[in-house]
Each structure stands twice: as structure tokens, then as C-alpha cells.
Protein backbone atom coordinates (compact mmCIF):
# COMPACT_ATOMS: atom_id res chain seq x y z
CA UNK A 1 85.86 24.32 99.02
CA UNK A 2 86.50 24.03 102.71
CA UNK A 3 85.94 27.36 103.51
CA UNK A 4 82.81 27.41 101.58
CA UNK A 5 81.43 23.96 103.67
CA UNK A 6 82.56 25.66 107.19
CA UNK A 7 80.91 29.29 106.15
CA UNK A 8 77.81 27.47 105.62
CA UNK A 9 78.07 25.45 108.78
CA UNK A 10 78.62 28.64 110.82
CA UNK A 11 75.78 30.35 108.64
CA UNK A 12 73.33 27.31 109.76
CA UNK A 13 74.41 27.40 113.36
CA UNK A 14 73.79 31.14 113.70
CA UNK A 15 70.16 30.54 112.33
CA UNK A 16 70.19 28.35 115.63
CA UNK A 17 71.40 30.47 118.14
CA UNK A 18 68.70 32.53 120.43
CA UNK A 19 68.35 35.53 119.22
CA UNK A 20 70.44 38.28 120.95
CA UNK A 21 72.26 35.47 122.83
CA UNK A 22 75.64 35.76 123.24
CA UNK A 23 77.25 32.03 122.79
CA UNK A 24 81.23 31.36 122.02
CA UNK A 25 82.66 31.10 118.39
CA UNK A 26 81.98 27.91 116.74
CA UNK A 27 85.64 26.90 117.20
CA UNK A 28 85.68 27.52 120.94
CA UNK A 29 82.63 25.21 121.53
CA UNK A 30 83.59 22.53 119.20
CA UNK A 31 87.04 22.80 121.47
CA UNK A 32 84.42 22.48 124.40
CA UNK A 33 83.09 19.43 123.17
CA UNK A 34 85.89 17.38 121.46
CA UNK A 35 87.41 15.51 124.90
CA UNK A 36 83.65 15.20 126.53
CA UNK A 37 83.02 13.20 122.87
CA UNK A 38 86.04 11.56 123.16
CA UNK A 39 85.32 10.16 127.06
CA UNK A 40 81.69 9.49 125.55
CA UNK A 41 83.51 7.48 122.76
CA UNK A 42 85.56 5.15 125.05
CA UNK A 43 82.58 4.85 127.69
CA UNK A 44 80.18 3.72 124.37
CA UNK A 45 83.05 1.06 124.01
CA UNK A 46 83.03 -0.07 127.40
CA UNK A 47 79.16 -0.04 127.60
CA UNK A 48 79.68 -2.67 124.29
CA UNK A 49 82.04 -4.62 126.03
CA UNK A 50 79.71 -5.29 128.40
CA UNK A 51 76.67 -6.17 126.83
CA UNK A 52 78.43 -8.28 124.12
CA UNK A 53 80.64 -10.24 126.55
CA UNK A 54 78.37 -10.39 129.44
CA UNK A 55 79.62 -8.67 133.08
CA UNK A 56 82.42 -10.43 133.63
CA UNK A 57 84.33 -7.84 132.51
CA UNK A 58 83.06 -6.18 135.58
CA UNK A 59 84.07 -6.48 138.89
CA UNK A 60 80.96 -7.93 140.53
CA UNK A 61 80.12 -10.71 142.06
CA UNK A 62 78.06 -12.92 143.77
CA UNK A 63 78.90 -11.47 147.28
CA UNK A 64 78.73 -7.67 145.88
CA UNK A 65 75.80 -8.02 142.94
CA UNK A 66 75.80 -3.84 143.39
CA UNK A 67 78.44 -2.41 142.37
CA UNK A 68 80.10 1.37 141.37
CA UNK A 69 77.36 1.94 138.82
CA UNK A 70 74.38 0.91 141.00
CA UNK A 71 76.05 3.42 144.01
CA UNK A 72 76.14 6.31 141.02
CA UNK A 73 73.04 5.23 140.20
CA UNK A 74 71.38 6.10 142.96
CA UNK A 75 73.63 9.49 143.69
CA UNK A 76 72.03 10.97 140.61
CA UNK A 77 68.36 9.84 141.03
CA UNK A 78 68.64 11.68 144.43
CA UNK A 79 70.17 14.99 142.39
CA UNK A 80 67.88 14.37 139.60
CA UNK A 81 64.97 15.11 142.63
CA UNK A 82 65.60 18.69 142.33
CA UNK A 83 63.76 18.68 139.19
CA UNK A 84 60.39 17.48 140.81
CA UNK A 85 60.59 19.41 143.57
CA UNK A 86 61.35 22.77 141.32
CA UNK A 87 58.81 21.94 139.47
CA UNK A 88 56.36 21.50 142.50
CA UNK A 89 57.55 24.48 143.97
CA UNK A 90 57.06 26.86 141.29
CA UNK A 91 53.35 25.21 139.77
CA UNK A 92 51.81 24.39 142.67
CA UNK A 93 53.51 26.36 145.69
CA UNK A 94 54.34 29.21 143.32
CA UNK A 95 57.37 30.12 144.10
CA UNK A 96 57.85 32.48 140.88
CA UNK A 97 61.51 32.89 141.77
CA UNK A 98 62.41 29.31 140.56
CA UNK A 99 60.91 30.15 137.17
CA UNK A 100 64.33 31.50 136.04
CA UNK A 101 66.03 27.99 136.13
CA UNK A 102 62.96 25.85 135.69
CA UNK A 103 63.65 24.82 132.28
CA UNK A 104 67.67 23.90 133.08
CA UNK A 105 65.95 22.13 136.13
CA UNK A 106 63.79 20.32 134.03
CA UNK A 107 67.05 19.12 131.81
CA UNK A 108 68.86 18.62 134.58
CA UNK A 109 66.27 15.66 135.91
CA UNK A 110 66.20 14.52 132.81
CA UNK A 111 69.65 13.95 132.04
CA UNK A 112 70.14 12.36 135.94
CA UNK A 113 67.14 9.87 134.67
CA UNK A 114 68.23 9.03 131.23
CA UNK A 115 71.67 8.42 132.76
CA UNK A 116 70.17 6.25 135.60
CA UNK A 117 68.40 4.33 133.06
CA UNK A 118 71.66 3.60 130.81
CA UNK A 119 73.55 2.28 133.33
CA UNK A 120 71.03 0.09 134.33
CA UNK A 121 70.65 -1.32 131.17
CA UNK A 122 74.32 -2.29 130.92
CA UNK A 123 73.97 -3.40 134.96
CA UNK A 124 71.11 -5.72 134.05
CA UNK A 125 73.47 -7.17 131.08
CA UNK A 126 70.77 -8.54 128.88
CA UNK A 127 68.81 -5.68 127.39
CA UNK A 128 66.73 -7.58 124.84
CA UNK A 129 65.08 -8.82 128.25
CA UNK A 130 64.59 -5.23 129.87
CA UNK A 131 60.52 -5.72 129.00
CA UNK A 132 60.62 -8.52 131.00
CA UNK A 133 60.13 -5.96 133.80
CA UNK A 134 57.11 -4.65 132.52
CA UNK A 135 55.59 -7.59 130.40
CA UNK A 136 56.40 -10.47 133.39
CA UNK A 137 56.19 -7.94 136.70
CA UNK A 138 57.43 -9.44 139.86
CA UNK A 139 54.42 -7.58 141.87
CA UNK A 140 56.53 -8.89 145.56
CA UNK A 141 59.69 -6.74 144.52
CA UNK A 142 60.05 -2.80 145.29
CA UNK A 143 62.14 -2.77 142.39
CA UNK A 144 59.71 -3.59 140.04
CA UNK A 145 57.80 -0.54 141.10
CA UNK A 146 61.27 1.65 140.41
CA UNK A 147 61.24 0.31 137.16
CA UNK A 148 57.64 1.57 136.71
CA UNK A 149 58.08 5.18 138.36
CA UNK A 150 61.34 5.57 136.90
CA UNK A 151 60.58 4.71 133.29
CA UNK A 152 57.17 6.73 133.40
CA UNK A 153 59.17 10.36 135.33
CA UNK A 154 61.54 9.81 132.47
CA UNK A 155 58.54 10.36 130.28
CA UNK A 156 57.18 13.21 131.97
CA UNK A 157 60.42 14.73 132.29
CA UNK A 158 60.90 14.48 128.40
CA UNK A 159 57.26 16.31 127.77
CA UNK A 160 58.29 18.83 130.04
CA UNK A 161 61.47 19.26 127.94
CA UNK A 162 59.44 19.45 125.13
CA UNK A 163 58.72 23.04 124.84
CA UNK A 164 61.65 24.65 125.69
CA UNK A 165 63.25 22.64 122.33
CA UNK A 166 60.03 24.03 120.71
CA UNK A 167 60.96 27.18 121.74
CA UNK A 168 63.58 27.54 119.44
CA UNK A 169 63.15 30.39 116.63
CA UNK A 170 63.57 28.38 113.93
CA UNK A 171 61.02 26.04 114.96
CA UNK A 172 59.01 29.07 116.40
CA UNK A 173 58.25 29.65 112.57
CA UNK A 174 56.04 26.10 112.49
CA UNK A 175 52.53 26.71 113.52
CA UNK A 176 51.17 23.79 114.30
CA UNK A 177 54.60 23.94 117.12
CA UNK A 178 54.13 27.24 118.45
CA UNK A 179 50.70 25.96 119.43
CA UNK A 180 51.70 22.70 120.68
CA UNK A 181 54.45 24.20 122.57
CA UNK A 182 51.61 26.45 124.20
CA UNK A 183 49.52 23.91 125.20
CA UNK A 184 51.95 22.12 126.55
CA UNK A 185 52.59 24.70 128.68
CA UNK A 186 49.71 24.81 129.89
CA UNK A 187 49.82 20.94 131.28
CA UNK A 188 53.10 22.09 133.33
CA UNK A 189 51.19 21.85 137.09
CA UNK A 190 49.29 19.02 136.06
CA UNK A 191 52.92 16.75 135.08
CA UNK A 192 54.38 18.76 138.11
CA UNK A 193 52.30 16.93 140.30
CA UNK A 194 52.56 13.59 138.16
CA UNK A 195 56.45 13.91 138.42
CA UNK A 196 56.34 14.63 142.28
CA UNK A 197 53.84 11.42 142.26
CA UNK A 198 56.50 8.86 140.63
CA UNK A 199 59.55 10.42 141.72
CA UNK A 200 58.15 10.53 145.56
CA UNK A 201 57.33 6.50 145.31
CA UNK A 202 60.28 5.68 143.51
CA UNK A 203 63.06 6.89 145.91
CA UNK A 204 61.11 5.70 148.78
CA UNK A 205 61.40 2.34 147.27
CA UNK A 206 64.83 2.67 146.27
CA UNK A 207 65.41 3.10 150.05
CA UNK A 208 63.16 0.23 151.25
CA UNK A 209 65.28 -2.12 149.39
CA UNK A 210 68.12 -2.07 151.46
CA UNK A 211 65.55 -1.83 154.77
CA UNK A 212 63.82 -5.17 154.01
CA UNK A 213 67.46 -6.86 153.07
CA UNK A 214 67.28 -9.29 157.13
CA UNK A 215 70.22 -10.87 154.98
CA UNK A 216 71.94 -8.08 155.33
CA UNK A 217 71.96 -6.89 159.35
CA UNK A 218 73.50 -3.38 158.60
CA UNK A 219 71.40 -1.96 156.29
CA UNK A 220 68.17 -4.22 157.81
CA UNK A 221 65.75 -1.26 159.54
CA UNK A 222 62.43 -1.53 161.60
CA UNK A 223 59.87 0.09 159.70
CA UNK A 224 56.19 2.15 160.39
CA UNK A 225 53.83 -0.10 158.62
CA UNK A 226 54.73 -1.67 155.94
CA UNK A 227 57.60 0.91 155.15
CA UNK A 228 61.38 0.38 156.59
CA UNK A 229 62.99 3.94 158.22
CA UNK A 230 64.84 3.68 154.93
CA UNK A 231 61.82 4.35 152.53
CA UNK A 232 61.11 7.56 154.45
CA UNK A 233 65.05 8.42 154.66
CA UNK A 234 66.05 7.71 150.85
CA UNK A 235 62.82 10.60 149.92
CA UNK A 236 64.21 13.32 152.29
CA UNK A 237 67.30 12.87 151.38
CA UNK A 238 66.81 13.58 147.75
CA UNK A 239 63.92 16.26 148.58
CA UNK A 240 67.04 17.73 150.49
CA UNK A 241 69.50 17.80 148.25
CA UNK A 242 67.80 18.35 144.88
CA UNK A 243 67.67 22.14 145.48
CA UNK A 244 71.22 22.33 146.38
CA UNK A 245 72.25 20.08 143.17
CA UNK A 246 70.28 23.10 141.12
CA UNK A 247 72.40 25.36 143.04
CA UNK A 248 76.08 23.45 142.08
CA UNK A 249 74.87 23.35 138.57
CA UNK A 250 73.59 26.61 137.79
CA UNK A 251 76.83 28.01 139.52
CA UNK A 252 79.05 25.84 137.36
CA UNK A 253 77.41 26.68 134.27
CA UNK A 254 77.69 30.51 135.40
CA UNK A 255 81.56 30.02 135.86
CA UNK A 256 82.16 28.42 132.72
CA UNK A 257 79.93 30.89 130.69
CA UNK A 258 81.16 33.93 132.19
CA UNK A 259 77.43 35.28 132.35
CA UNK A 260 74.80 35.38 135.06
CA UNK A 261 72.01 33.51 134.96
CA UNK A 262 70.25 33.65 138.14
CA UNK A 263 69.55 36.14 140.64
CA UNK A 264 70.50 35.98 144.58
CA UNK A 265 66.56 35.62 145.00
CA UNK A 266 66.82 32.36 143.50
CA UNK A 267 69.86 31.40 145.18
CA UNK A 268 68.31 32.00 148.32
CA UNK A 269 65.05 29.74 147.64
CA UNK A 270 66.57 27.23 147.28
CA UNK A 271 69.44 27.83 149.60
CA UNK A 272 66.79 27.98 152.43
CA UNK A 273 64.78 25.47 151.10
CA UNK A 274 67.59 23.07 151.05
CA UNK A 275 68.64 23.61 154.61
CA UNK A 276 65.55 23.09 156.06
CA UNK A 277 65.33 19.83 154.38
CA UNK A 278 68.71 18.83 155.05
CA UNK A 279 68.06 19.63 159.06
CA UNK A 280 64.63 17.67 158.95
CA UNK A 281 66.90 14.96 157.21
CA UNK A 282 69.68 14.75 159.65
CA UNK A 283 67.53 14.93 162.52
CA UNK A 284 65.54 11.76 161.16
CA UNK A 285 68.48 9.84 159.97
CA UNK A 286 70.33 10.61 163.58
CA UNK A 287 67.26 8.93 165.09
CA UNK A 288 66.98 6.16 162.82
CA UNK A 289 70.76 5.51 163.61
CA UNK A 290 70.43 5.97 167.25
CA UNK A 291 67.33 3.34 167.43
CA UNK A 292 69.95 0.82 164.95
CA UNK A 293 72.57 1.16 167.28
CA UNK A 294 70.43 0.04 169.94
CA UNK A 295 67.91 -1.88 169.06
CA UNK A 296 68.15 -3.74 165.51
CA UNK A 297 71.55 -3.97 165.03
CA UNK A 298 72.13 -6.18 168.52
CA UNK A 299 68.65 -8.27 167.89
CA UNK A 300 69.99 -9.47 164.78
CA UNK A 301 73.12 -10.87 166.48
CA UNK A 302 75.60 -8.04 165.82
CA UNK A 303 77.20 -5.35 168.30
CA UNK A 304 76.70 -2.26 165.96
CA UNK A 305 80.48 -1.26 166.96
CA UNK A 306 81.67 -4.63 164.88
CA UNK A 307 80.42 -2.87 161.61
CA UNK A 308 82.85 -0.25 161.87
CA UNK A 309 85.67 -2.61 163.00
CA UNK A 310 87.18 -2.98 159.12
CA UNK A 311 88.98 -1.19 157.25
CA UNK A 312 88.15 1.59 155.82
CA UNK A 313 84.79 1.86 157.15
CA UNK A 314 85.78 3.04 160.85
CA UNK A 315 83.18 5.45 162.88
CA UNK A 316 84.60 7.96 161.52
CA UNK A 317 82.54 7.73 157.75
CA UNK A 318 79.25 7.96 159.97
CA UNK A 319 80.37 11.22 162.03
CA UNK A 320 81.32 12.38 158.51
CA UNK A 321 78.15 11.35 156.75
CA UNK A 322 75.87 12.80 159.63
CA UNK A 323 77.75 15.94 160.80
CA UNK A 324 80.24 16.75 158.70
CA UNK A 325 78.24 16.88 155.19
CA UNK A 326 75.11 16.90 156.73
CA UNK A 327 74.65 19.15 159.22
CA UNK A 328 77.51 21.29 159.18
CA UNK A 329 76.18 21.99 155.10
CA UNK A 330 72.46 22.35 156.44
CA UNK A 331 73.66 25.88 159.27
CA UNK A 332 75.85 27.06 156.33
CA UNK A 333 73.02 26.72 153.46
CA UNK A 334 70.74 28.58 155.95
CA UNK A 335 73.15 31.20 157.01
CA UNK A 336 74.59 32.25 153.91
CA UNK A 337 71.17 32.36 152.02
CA UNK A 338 70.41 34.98 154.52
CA UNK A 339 73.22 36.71 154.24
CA UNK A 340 75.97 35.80 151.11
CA UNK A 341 73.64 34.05 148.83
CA UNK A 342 76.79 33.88 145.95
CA UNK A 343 78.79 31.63 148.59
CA UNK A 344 76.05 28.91 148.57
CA UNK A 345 78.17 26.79 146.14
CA UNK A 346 80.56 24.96 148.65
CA UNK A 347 77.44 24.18 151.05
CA UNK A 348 75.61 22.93 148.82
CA UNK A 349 78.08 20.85 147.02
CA UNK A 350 79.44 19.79 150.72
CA UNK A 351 75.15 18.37 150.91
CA UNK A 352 75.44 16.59 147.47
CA UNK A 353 78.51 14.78 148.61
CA UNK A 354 77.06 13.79 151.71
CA UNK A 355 74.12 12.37 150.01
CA UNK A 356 76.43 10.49 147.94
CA UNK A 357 78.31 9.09 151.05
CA UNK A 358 74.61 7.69 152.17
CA UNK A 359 74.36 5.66 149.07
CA UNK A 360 77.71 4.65 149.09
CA UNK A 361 77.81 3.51 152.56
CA UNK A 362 73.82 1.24 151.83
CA UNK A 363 75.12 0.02 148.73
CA UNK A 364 79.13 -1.01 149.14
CA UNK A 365 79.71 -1.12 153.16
CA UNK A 366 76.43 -3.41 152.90
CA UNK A 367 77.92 -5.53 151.38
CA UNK A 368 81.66 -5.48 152.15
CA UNK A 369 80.80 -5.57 155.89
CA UNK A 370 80.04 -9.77 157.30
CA UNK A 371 76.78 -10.96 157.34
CA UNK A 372 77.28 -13.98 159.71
CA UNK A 373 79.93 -14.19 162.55
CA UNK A 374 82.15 -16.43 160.57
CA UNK A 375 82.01 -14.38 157.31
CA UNK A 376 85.03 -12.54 156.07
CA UNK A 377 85.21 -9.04 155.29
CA UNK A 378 84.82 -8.57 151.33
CA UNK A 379 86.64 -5.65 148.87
CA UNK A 380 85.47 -4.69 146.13
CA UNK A 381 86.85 -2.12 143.39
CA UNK A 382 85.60 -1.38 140.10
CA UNK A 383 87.15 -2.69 136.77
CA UNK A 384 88.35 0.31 134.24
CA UNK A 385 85.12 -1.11 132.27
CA UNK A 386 83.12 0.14 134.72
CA UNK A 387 84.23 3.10 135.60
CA UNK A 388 84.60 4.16 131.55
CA UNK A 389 80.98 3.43 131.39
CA UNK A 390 79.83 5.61 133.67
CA UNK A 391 82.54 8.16 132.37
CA UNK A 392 81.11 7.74 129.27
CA UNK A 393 77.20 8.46 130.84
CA UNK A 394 78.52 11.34 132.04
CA UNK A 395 80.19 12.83 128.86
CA UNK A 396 76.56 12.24 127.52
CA UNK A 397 74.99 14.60 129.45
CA UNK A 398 77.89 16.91 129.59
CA UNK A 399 77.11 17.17 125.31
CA UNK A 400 73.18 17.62 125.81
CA UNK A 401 73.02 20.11 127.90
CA UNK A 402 76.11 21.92 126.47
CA UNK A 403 73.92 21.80 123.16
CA UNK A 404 71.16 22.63 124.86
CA UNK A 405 72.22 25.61 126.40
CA UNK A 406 74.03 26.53 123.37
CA UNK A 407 70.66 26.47 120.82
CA UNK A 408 67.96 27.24 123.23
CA UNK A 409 66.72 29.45 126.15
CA UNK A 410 67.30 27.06 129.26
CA UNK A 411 67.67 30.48 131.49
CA UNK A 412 65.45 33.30 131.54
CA UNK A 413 67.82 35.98 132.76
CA UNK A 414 70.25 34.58 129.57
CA UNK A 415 67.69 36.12 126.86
């Protein structure tokens, strides 16, 4: 009786399967899976934990309101920007090249969003309240409008996911799909430019929140109109580094699968692409640094030298944060696109990191660091609640996209 259930499991998932796709035995995936569903499990109980109890089973407080999921929170937006900026690039700039990893782009973004969104529902701690956002705006906040852009690029992101899960053969059989899936395609450069739209506001804003904070005198910037250095920093930043996140996880994805999925033209797009960014971006946040050291930082009562005084933030994270994953990434990303396009992995993952540092450093060394003379220096670490949450977020997309890549076409080559 067993063997008859598991023949006709394997039968089903073969109907599945692209055709002339070569995927791993049943057994050898459902290995794949079982400790990502497992980390997914105990992150789902954390998550509960949470939202039943309230977040004092996190490690927050008054003095640090932002926390570890908050800092990740904002990593993956930035990463998730590779998925606008594909998509601009190939529909409107048409750069044909990208089209080969448009659709795992597209998933990609999506999965970054739909994880940014989950852990801010368990940051906010009340989710029956979450439409409080939208039903009772506070119009004065830039995080309202993140809300907005965010929730809305997660939409467009999930029509423009739509068709490659319409793609599949079995569906393929469905009229009334095949032709929805077609015209769907054929709104691709009008959401491109939607997605660029929200996603172009939205990490501006993320940015300008921590340039408008005069509470806080190290993260406080002086702005061009309305706009703190910040807003402007926060959207090159993730312009930057979302073709080099593409690059980390197309690469990873080709290691694990054993097959090739893109060619070294694409690899060099977005190699070269990502380099110029990330030199535009270091040259801009070396200014922006240069004009804090002198000029906001001591007219808000601080000597910019007494920020780095603690432990373990010490000059030594902002050489690292501008040179050594910024630039230093940037020269390699542009030489070896050039050149050795298949040894674009370590620069690029050297840029995500980097971009990660930034975050880290606005969101916790903002707050650990004094903001009046007589303050003390604050620590902060996460509690195993939150760091099995985001776990847990992770495992998530881990299991979509495994599925995903497992039952449809996400690569063009892979066909």
C-alpha cells in the first residue's frame, strides 16, 4: 500500500516537472528540504511566541526600539532592489542579456519583500492593527510612505511572478491561462517602471529616517531640499548592490544544481553594472562622511572621533565599510567582468556584505553610541526568539524558490 501511495506521488510530481528538465530524485529533494522545514518550523514557533506574548521575549527596548530584525530588514530590501533594476534594465533599457535570469530575479525580489514584510509584522507586535497604517495614515512620517511603496512593489512583484507559475505545462493545458499568462506578459515594461517607481521612493525613505533622527547626532545628516544625504545614499546603495545580489544567487543556485544557468554575458552586465554603481556610491557616501565629520557631527555638540571611541565600533568598521567592501569590491567587480566573469562571486558577495555593514552601522551603532554627553554607551544582542524568527523567514524562502525552481522554468538556459 505504501509503495502504491509513493508511486503515485512520484507519478504526480513528474507531471510537474518542466519538460526535458533535469531535477534530482524525489528522495534527494525531499532530503533538500527536510532541515530548511525544520528551521522554518522552530522560526513559525518563535514568530508565535511573539505575537501571543507580546515582544518581551525580544531583546528590545526603549533605548534600542530597532533591533536584529529591523537591521535584516533593511539588508534584504536593499538585495531585493536587484529585482527592479533587472527588470528596468531589460524592459526599458533593453538589455536582452538579463532576460535569462529575469524570472529568478523577479522571485528573488519577491521573496526579499515578502520576508521584509513578515518580520515586520512580528516587529510591529500587534498585527490585527497592521491596517492602521493604511486606514489611520500618519501623512508627517516617511515610514508611512514605506508601508505604502512596500506593500504595493510586493504586489507588483507577485503579478510579475504570475506568469512564470502559469507557465507551467500542466497549467499550460488551461486556456483561459495560457492567455492570461500572455497578456500579462505583455504589461511587463509597464509594472517595470511601476516597480522602479515604489521601490526608488521607498528606499530613499528608508534612508531619510535615520537622516531626520536630530535625536540621534550620528546618523542626523544635512540634506538638499527637503531630502537628508541619507535618502539619496540608502537608493544607490541598493541600485548598487542589487545586481551583484543576482550575481551571489544565481551562482549559488548553479553550485548546488550542478548545471549552468547563465552565460558570462550576463555575468558581465551585471558585473559592470554593479561596479559602476558601487563607485558612484562610495564616492557619494565618502563625501557625505567627509562633510559629517566636519560639519554636522561638531554643530550638534559631538567631536565625530567620540563616536568611534566604544567598543566595538572603533574607526576601523568605517575604513571597512567604505574601502574594504566598498571600493575594493567595486575595482574587482569591474576588472573581473572584463576579464574572468566566473570569479565575480566573491566581489560581489564582498558588495552585499558591505551594504549590510551600512545598515547595521544606521540601525545598531545609532543607537548603541550616546546621544547626550552624559549618556552611557548601550549593548544590545538579540534573544534566540529573534534570531529563530528570522531563521525561520529565511527557511521560507529557501522552500519557495527551491519549489520553484524545481516545478517551473525560472532560467532560460535550464530548458
Amino acid at each position: 500500500m505504501a509503495d502504491m501511495a509513493w508511486n503515485a506521488i512520484v507519478a504526480v510530481e513528474r507531471k510537474l516537472k518542466p519538460r526535458d528538465a533535469v531535477r534530482c530524485p524525489l528522495p534527494q529533494f525531499a532530503a533538500w528540504l527536510a532541515p530548511w522545514m525544520l528551521l522554518f518550523a522552530v522560526g513559525l514557533y518563535a514568530g508565535f511566541l511573539c505575537l501571543r506574548d507580546g515582544l518581551y521575549h525580544t531583546n528590545m527596548d526603549n533605548r534600542f526600539v530597532f533591533g536584529l530584525w529591523i537591521f535584516l530588514d533593511l539588508a534584504i530590501i536593499a538585495f531585493g532592489g536587484g529585482a527592479f533594476f533587472s527588470g528596468f534594465l531589460l524592459y526599458i533599457l533593453r538589455r536582452r542579456e538579463l532576460g535569462a535570469i529575469i524570472r529568478s530575479a523577479v522571485l528573488t525580489g519577491f521573496l526579499c519583500y515578502a520576508g521584509a514584510l513578515l518580520v515586520l509584522m512580528l516587529d510591529v507586535g500587534q498585527p490585527l492593527r497592521a491596517w492602521f497604517t493604511f486606514w489611520h495614515p500618519n501623512t508627517h512620517s516617511m515610514l508611512t510612505e514605506v508601508t505604502f511603496c512596500i506593500s504595493c512593489y510586493l504586489l507588483v512583484l507577485a503579478i510579475e511572478y504570475l506568469p512564470t507559475i502559469l507557465k507551467n505545462r500542466q497549467l499550460r493545458r488551461i486556456p483561459q491561462a495560457l492567455v492570461f499568462g500572455w497578456e500579462l506578459h505583455r504589461m511587463m515594461p509597464v509594472l517595470a517602471i511601476v516597480g522602479a517607481f515604489l521601490s526608488f521612493f521607498h528606499q530613499g525613505s528608508l534612508g531619510g529616517l535615520y537622516g531626520v533622527l536630530r535625536g540621534r547626532p550620528f546618523a542626523f545628516r544635512e540634506g538638499f531640499a527637503i531630502w537628508p544625504a541619507t535618502f539619496f545614499l540608502f537608493i544607490l546603495s541598493a541600485i548598487a548592490v542589487g545586481p551583484s545580489f543576482l550575481i551571489v544567487v544565481t551562482r549559488v543556485v548553479e553550485f548546488i544544481t550542478r548545471r549552468k544557468h547563465a552565460g558570462g554575458d550576463v555575468y558581465r552586465v551585471l558585473g559592470r553594472i554593479s561596479g559602476i554603481l558601487l563607485i558612484v556610491y562610495v564616492l557619494a557616501k565618502s563625501v557625505d562622511t567627509i562633510v559629517w565629520l566636519n560639519s554636522t557631527s561638531p554643530q550638534s555638540g559631538f567631536r565625530a572621533w567620540e563616536y568611534y571611541a566604544w567598543e566595538p565600533f572603533g574607526t576601523w568598521i568605517l575604513f571597512l565599510e567604505i574601502a574594504g567592501l566598498g571600493l575594493l569590491p567595486a575595482i574587482f567587480l569591474l576588472y573581473f567582468s572584463r576579464t574572468r566573469p566566473e570569479r565575480l562571486f566573491v566581489p560581489a558577495l564582498a558588495a552585499c556584505a558591505g551594504v549590510a555593514l551600512n545598515r547595521y552601522v544606521q540601525t545598531i551603532q545609532t543607537q548603541a553610541l550616546s546621544t547626550l554627553p552624559f549618556d552611557q554607551f548601550v549593548t544590545y544582542s538579540p534573544s534566540w526568539q529573534e534570531v529563530a524568527a528570522f531563521l525561520g523567514v529565511i527557511a521560507f524562502a529557501v522552500i519557495v524558490y527551491s519549489a520553484s525552481y524545481r516545478y517551473l522554468n525560472l532560467f532560460a538556459r535550464s530548458h
